[in-house]
C-alpha atoms as a PDB file:
ATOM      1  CA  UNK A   1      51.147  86.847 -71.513  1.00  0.00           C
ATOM      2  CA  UNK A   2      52.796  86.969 -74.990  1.00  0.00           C
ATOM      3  CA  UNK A   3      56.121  85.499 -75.845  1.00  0.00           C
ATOM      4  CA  UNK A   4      59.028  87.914 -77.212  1.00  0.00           C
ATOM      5  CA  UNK A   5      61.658  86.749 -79.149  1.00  0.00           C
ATOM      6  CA  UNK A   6      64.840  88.903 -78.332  1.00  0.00           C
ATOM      7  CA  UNK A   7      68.307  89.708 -80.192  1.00  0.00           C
ATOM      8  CA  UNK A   8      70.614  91.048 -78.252  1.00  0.00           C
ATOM      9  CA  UNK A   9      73.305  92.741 -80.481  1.00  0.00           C
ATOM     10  CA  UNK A  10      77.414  94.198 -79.311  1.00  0.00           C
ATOM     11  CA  UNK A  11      79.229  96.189 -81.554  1.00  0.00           C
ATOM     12  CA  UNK A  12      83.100  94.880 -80.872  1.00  0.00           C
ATOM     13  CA  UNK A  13      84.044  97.714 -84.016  1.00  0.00           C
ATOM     14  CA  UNK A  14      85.700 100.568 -82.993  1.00  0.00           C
ATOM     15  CA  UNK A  15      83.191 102.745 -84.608  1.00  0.00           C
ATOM     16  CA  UNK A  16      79.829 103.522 -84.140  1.00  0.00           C
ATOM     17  CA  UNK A  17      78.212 101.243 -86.363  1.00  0.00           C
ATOM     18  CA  UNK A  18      73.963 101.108 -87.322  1.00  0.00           C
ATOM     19  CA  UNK A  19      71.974  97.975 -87.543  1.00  0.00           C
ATOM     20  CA  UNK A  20      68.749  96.818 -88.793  1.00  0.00           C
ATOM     21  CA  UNK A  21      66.665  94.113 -88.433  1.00  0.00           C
ATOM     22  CA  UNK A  22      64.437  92.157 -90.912  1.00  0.00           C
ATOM     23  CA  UNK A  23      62.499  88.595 -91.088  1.00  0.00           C
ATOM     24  CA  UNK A  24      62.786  85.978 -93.521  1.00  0.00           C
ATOM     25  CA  UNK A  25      59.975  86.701 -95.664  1.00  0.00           C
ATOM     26  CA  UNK A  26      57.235  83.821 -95.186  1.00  0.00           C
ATOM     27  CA  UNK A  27      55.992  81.397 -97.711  1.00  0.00           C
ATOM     28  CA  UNK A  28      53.127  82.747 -99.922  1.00  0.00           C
ATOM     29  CA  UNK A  29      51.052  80.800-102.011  1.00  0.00           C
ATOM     30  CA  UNK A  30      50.438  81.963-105.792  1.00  0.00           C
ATOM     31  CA  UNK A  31      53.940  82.638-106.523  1.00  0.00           C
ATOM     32  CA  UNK A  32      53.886  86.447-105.919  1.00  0.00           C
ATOM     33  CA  UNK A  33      57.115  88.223-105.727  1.00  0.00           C
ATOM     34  CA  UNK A  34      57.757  88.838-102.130  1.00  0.00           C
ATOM     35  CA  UNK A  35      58.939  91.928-100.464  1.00  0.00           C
ATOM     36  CA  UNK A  36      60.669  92.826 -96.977  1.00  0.00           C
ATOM     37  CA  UNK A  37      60.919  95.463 -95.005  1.00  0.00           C
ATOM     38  CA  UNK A  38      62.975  96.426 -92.201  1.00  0.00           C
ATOM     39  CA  UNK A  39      61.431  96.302 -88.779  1.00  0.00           C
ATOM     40  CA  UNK A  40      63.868  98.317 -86.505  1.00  0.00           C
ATOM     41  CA  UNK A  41      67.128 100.459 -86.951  1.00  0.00           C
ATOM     42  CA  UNK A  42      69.182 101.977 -84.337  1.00  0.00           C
ATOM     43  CA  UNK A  43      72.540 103.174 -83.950  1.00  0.00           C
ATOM     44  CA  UNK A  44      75.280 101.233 -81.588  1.00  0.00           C
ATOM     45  CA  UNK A  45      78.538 102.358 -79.911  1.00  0.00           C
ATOM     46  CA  UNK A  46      81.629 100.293 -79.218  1.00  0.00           C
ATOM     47  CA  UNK A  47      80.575  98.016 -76.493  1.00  0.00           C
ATOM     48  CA  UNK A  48      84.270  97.863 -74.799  1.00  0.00           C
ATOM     49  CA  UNK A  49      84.061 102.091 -74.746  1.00  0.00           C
ATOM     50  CA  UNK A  50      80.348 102.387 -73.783  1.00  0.00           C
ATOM     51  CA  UNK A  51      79.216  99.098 -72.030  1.00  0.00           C
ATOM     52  CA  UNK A  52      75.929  99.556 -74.704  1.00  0.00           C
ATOM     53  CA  UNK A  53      73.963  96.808 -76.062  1.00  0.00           C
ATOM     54  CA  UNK A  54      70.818  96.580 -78.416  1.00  0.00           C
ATOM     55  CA  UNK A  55      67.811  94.512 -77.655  1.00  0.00           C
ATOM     56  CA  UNK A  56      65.582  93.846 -80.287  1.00  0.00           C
ATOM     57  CA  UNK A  57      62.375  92.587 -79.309  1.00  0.00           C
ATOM     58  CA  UNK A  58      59.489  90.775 -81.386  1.00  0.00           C
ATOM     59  CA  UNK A  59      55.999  89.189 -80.409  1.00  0.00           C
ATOM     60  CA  UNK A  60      55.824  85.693 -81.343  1.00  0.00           C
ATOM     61  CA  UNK A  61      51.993  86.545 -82.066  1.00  0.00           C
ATOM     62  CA  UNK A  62      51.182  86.293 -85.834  1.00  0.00           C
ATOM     63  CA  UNK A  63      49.659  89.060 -87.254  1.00  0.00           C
ATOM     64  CA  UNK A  64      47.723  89.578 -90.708  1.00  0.00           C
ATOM     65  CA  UNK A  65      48.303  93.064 -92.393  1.00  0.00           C
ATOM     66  CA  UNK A  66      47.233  95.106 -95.320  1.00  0.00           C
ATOM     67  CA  UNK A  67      48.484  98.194 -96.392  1.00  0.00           C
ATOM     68  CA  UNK A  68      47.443 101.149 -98.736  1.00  0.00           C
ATOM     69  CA  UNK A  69      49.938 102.409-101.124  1.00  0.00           C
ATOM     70  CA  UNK A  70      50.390 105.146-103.862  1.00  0.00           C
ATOM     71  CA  UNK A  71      52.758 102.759-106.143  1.00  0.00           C
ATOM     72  CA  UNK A  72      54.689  99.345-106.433  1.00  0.00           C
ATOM     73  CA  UNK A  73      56.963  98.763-103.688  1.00  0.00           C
ATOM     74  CA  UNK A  74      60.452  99.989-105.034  1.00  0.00           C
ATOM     75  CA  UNK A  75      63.561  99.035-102.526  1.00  0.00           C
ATOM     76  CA  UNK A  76      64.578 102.115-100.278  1.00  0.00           C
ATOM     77  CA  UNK A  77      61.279 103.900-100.469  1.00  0.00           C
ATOM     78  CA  UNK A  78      58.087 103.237 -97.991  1.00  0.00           C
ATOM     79  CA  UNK A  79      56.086 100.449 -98.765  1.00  0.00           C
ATOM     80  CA  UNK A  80      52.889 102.198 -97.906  1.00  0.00           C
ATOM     81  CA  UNK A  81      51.138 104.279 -95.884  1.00  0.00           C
ATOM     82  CA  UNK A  82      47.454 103.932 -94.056  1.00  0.00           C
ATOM     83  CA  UNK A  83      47.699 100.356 -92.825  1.00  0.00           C
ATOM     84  CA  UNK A  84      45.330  97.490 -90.568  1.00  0.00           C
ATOM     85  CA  UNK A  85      46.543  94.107 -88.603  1.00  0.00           C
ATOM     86  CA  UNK A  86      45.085  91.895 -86.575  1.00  0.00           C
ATOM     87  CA  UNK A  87      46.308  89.202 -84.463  1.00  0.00           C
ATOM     88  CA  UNK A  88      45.677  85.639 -86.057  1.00  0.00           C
ATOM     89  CA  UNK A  89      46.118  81.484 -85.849  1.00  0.00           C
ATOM     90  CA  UNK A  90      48.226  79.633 -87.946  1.00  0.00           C
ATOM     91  CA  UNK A  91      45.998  76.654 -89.525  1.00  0.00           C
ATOM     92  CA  UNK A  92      47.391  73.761 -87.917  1.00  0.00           C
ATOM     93  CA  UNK A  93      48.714  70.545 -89.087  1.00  0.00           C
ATOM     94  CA  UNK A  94      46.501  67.414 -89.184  1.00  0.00           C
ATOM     95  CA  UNK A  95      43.055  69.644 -89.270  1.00  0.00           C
ATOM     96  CA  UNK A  96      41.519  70.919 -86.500  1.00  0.00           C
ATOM     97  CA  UNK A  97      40.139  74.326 -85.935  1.00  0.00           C
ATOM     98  CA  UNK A  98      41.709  78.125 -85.476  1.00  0.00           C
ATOM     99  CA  UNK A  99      40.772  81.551 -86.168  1.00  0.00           C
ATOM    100  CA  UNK A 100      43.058  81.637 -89.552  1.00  0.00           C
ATOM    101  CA  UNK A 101      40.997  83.881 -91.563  1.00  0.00           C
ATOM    102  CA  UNK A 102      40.374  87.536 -92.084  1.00  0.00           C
ATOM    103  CA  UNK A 103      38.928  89.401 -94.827  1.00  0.00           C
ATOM    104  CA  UNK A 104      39.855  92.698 -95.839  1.00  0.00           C
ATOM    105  CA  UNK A 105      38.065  95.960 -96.908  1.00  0.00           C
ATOM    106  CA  UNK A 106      39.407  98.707 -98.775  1.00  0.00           C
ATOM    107  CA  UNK A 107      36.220 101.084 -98.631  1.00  0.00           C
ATOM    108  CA  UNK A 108      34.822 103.395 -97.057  1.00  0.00           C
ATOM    109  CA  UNK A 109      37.980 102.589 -95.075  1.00  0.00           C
ATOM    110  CA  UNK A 110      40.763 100.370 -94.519  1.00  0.00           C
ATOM    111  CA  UNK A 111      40.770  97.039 -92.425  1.00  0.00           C
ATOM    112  CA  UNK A 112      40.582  93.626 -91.338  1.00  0.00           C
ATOM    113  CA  UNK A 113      37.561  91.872 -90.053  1.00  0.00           C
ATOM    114  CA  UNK A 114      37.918  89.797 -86.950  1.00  0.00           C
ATOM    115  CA  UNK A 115      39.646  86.236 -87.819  1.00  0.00           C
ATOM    116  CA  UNK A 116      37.665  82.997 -87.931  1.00  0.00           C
ATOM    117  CA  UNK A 117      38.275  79.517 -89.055  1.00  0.00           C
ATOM    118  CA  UNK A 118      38.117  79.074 -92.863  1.00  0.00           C
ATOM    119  CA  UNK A 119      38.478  75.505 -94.464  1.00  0.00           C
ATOM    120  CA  UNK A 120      41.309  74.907 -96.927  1.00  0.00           C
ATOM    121  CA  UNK A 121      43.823  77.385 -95.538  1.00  0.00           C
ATOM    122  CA  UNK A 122      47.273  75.641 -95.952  1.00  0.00           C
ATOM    123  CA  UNK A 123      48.568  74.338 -92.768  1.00  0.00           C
ATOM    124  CA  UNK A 124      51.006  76.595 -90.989  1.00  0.00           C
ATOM    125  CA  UNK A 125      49.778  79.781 -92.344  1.00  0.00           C
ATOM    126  CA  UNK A 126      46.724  82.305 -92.239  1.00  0.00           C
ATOM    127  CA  UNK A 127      44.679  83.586 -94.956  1.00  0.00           C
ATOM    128  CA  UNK A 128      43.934  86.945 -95.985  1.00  0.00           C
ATOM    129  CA  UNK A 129      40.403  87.543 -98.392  1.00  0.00           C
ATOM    130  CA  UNK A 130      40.622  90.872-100.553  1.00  0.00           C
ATOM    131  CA  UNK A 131      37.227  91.954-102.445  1.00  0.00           C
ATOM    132  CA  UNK A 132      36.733  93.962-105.257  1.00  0.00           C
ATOM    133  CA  UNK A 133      39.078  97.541-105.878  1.00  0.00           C
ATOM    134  CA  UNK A 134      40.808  98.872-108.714  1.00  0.00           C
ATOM    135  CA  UNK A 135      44.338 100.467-108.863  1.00  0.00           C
ATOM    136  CA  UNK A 136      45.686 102.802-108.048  1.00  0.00           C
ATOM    137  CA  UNK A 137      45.941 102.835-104.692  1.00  0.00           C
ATOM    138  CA  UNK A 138      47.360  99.691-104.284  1.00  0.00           C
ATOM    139  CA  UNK A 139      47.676  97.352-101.322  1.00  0.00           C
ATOM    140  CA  UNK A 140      50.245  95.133-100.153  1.00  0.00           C
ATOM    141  CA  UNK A 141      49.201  91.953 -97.582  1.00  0.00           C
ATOM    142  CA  UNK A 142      50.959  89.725 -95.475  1.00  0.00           C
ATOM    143  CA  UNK A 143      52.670  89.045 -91.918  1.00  0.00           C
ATOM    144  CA  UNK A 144      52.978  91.824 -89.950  1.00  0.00           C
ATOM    145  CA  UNK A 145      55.245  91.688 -86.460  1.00  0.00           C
ATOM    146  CA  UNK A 146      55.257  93.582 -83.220  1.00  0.00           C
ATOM    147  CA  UNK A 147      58.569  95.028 -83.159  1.00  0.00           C
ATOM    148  CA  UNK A 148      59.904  96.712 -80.235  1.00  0.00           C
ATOM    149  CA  UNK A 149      56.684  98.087 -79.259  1.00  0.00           C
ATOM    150  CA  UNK A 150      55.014  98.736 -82.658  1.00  0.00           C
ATOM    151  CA  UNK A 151      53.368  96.774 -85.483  1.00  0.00           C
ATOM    152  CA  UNK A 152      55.060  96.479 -88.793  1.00  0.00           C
ATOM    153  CA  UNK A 153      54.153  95.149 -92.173  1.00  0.00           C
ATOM    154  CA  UNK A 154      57.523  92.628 -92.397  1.00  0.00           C
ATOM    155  CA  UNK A 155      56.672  90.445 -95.425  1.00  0.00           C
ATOM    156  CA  UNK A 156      54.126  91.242 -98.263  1.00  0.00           C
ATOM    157  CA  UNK A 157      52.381  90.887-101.601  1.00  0.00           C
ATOM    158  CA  UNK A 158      50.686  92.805-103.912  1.00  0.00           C
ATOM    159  CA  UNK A 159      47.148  91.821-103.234  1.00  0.00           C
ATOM    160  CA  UNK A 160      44.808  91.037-106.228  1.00  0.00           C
ATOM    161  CA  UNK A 161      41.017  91.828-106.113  1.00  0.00           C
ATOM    162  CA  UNK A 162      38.335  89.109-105.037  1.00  0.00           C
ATOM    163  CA  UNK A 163      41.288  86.932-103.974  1.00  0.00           C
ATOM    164  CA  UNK A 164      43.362  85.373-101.185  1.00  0.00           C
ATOM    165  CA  UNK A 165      46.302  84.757-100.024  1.00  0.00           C
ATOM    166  CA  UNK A 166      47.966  82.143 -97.249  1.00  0.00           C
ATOM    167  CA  UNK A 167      50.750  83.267 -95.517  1.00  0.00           C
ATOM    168  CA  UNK A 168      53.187  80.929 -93.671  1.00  0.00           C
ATOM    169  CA  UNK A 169      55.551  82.847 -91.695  1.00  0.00           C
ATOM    170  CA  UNK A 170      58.919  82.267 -91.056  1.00  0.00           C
ATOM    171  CA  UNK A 171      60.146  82.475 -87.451  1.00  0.00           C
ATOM    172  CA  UNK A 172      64.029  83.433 -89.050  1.00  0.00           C
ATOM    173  CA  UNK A 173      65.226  87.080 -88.090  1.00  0.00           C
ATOM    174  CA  UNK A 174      68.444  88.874 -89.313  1.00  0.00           C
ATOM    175  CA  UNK A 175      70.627  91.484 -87.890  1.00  0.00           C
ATOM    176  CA  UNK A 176      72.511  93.877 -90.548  1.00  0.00           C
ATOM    177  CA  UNK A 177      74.746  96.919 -90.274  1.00  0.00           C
ATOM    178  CA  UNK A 178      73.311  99.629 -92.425  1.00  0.00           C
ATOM    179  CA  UNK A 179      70.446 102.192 -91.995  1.00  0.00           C
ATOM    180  CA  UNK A 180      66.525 101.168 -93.530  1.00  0.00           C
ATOM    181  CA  UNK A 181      64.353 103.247 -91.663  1.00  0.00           C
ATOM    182  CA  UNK A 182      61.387 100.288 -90.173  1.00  0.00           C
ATOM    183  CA  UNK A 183      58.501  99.889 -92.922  1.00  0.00           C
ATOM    184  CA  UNK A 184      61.104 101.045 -95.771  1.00  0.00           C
ATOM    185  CA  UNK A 185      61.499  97.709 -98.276  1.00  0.00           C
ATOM    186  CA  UNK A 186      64.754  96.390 -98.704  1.00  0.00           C
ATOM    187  CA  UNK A 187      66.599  93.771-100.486  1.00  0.00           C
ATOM    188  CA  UNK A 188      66.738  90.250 -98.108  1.00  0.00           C
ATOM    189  CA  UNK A 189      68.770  88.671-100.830  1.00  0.00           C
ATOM    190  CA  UNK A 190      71.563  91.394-100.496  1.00  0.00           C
ATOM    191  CA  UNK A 191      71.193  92.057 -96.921  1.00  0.00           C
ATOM    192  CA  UNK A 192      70.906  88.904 -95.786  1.00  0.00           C
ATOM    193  CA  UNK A 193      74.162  87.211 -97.201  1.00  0.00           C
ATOM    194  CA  UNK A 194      76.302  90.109 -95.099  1.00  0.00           C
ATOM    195  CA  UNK A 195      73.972  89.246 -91.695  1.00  0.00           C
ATOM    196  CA  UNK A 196      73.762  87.530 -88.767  1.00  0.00           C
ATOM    197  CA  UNK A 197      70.571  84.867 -88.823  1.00  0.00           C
ATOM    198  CA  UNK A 198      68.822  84.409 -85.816  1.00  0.00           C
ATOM    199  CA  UNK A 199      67.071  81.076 -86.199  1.00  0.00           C
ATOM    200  CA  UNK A 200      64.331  81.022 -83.635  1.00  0.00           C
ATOM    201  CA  UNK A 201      62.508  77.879 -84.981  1.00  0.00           C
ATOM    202  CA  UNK A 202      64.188  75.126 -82.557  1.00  0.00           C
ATOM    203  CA  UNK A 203      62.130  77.154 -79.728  1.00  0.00           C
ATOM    204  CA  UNK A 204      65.010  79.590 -78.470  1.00  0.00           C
ATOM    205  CA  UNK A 205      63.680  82.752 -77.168  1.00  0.00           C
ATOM    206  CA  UNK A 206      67.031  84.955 -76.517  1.00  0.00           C
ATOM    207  CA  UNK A 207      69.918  84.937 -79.062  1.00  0.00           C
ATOM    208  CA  UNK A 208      73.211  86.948 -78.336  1.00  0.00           C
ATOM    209  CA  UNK A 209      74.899  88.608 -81.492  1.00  0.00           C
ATOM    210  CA  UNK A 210      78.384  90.071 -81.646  1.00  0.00           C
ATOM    211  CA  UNK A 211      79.891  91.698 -84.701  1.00  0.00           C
ATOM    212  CA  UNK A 212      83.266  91.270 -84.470  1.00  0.00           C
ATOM    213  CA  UNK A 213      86.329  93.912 -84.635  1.00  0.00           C
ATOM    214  CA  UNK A 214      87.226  91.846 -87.837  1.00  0.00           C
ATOM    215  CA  UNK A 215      83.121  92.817 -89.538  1.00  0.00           C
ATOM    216  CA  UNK A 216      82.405  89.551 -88.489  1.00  0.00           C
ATOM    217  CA  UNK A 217      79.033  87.848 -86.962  1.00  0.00           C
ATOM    218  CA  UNK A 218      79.117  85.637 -84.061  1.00  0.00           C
ATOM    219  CA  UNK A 219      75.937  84.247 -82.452  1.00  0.00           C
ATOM    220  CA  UNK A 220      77.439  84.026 -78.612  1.00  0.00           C
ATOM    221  CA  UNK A 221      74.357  82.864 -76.743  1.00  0.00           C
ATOM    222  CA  UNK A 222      71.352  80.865 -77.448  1.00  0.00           C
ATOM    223  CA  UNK A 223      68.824  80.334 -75.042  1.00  0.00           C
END
């Protein structure tokens, strides 16, 4: 059975207050500009009035995505539309073998083909193969996440034809207060400096969030 990572979030506010939550965006080689998206938004009552809490919950499986869109991603607007993932290995360190690669087609339909081990992949990430198209559309690749009961596209860049890129995610998550609808791109740089990190790479699996009456973030519980 898979691992989840969960946030558990109180609102200590007086006032109603909605959150998001987004993922560090991984390390890409190439030295594409990186995007983000949000991967969950909800709204959450005073916890001393209402007693509510909100659990956000993601896979620790890695997954490779690709996505089909009408235009460069622009921050507040969709990143894309049709979309394909599939579950994948991280290269490891030292060599060995994993499933790490997958290879994408755009035509007759989207996808990605089932992962298998490809030499050269930098260690800690997967690959993703694109093969010949021509904008527009264009398509976005990266690490998607299973959020809360349904895959998102989290991190991404512009893919270029008859290339690759590795992808080394980032096992960092963030709690805002704000409204991105999930799959809408935002900007981490902004967001992130007013949010609550949830650092899940020392092997926690549970971390308890509070924003305070004061608009203030206090990790309560880590487990």
């Amino acid at each position: 059975m898979s691992t989840l990572l969960t946030i558990n979030v109180k609102n200590m506010e007086p006032a109603t207050q909605g959150f998001f939550f987004f993922q560090e965006p991984a390390t890409y080689t190439g030295g594409a500009t990186v995007y983000s998206n949000s991967l969950f938004a909800e709204n959450l009552a005073n916890y001393g009035s209402s007693g509510s809490i909100l659990t956000f919950q993601v896979d620790l499986q890695y997954y490779a995505g690709i996505q089909e869109a009408h235009s460069a991603p622009a921050v507040g607007q969709s990143s894309g539309y049709s979309s394909a993932s599939r579950a994948i290995d991280l290269a490891p360190a030292g060599g060995g073998s994993a499933n790490d690669s997958t290879t994408a087609t755009v035509s007759p339909a989207l996808g990605l083909s089932t992962p298998t081990n490809e030499a050269g992949v930098q260690s800690g990430a997967f690959r993703i193969n694109t093969p010949s198209f021509s904008s527009p559309p264009f398509y976005n690749v990266g690490s998607a996440v299973s959020a809360n009961g349904g895959i998102v596209l989290s991190n991404f860049v512009q893919a270029n034809p008859q290339s690759h890129v590795d992808c080394e995610p980032i096992l960092k998550y963030y709690v805002a207060t704000g409204t991105y609808t999930p799959g809408t791109v935002m900007d981490f740089t902004a967001a992130s400096k007013t949010s609550a990190l949830c650092d899940f790479t020392g092997g926690y699996t549970v971390i308890d969030v509070e924003l305070a009456a004061n608009g203030d973030w206090n990790i309560t519980s880590r487990t």
